[in-house]
Protein backbone atom coordinates (compact mmCIF):
# COMPACT_ATOMS: atom_id res chain seq x y z
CA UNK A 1 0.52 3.44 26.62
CA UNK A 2 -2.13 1.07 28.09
CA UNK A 3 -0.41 0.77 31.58
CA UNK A 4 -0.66 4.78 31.35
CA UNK A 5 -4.63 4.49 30.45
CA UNK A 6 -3.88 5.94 26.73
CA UNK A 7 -6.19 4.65 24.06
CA UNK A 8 -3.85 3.27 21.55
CA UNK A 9 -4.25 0.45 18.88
CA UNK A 10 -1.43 -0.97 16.37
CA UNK A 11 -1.25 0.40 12.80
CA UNK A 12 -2.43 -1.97 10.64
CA UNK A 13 -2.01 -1.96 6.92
CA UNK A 14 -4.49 -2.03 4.34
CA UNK A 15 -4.47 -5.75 3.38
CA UNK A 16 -4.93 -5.87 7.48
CA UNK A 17 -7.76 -3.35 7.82
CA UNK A 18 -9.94 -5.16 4.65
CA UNK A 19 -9.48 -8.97 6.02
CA UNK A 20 -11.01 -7.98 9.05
CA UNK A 21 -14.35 -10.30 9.87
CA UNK A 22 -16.17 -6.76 10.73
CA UNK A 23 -15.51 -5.06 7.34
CA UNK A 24 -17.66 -8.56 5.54
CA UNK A 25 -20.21 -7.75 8.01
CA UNK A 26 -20.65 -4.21 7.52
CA UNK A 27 -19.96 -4.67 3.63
CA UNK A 28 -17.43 -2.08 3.75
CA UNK A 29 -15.55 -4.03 0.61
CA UNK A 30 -17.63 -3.93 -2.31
CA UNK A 31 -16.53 -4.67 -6.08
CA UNK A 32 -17.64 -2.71 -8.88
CA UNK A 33 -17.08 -3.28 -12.72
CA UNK A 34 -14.71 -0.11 -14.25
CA UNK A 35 -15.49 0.45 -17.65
CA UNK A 36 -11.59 0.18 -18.16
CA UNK A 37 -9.93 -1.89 -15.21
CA UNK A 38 -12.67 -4.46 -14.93
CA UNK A 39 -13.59 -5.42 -11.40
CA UNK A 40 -12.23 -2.95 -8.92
CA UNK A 41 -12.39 -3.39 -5.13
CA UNK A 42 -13.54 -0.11 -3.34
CA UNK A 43 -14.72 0.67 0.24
CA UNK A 44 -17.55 0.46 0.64
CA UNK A 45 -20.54 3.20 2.36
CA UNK A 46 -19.36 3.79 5.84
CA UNK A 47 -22.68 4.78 7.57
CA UNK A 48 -25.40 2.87 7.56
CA UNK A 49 -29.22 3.94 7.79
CA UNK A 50 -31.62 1.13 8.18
CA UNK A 51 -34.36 3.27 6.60
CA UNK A 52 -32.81 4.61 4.02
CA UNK A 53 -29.56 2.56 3.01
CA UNK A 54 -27.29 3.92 0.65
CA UNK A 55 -25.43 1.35 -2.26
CA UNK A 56 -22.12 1.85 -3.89
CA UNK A 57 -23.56 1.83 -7.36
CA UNK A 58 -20.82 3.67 -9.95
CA UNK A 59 -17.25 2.75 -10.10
CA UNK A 60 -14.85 5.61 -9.98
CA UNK A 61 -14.79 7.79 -12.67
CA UNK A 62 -12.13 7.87 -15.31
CA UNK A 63 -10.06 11.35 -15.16
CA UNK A 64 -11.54 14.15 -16.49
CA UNK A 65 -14.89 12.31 -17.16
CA UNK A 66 -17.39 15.03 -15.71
CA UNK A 67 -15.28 17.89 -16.64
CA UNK A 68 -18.23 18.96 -19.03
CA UNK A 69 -20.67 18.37 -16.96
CA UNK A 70 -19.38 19.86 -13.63
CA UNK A 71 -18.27 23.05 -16.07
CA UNK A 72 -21.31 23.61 -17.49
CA UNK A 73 -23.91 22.38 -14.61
CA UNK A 74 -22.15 23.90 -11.59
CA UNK A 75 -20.20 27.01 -13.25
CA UNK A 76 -22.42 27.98 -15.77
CA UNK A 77 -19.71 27.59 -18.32
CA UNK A 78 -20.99 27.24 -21.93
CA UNK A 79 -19.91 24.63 -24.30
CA UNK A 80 -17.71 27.16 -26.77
CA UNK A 81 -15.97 28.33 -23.59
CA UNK A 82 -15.24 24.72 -22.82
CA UNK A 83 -13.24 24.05 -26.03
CA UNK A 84 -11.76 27.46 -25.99
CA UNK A 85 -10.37 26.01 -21.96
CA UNK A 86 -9.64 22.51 -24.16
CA UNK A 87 -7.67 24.45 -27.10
CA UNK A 88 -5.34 26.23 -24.65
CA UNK A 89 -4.98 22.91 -22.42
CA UNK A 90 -6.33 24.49 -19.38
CA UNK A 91 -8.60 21.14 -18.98
């Protein structure tokens, strides 16, 4: 591929990818505390703005954690509704 001028690079695997020097410099590995699996090692914020940088500041949520919220806020879905979608297992 490189004799033939074809940008190519090996696959590397995670473990690979994350002990790379240039994912320390760019923070790109950052370790958050999960309410339920203790410290959890995420990626980090890809971009970076010098004026206005961006954090990693909530661990993942646990499953179904802003089902209320997202329901309610976004769809417009009142709380009754909600445990009437609960009763028949729909959430």
């Amino acid at each position: 591929m490189n004799a033939a001028e074809v940008p190519c690079a090996p696959i590397q695997t995670i473990d690979q990818v994350f002990a790379a020097p240039q994912v320390g410099h760019r923070d790109m590995l950052v370790e958050v505390e999960h309410p339920t699996a203790g410290s959890v090692r995420m990626a980090g914020i890809p971009v970076k703005f010098s004026a206005t940088p961006a954090s990693v500041r909530l661990p993942p949520p646990l499953l179904g954690q802003h089902t209320n919220e997202v329901l309610s806020s976004w769809l417009g879905i009142n709380n009754d509704e909600i445990a009437v979608l609960k009763g028949k297992k729909v959430i």
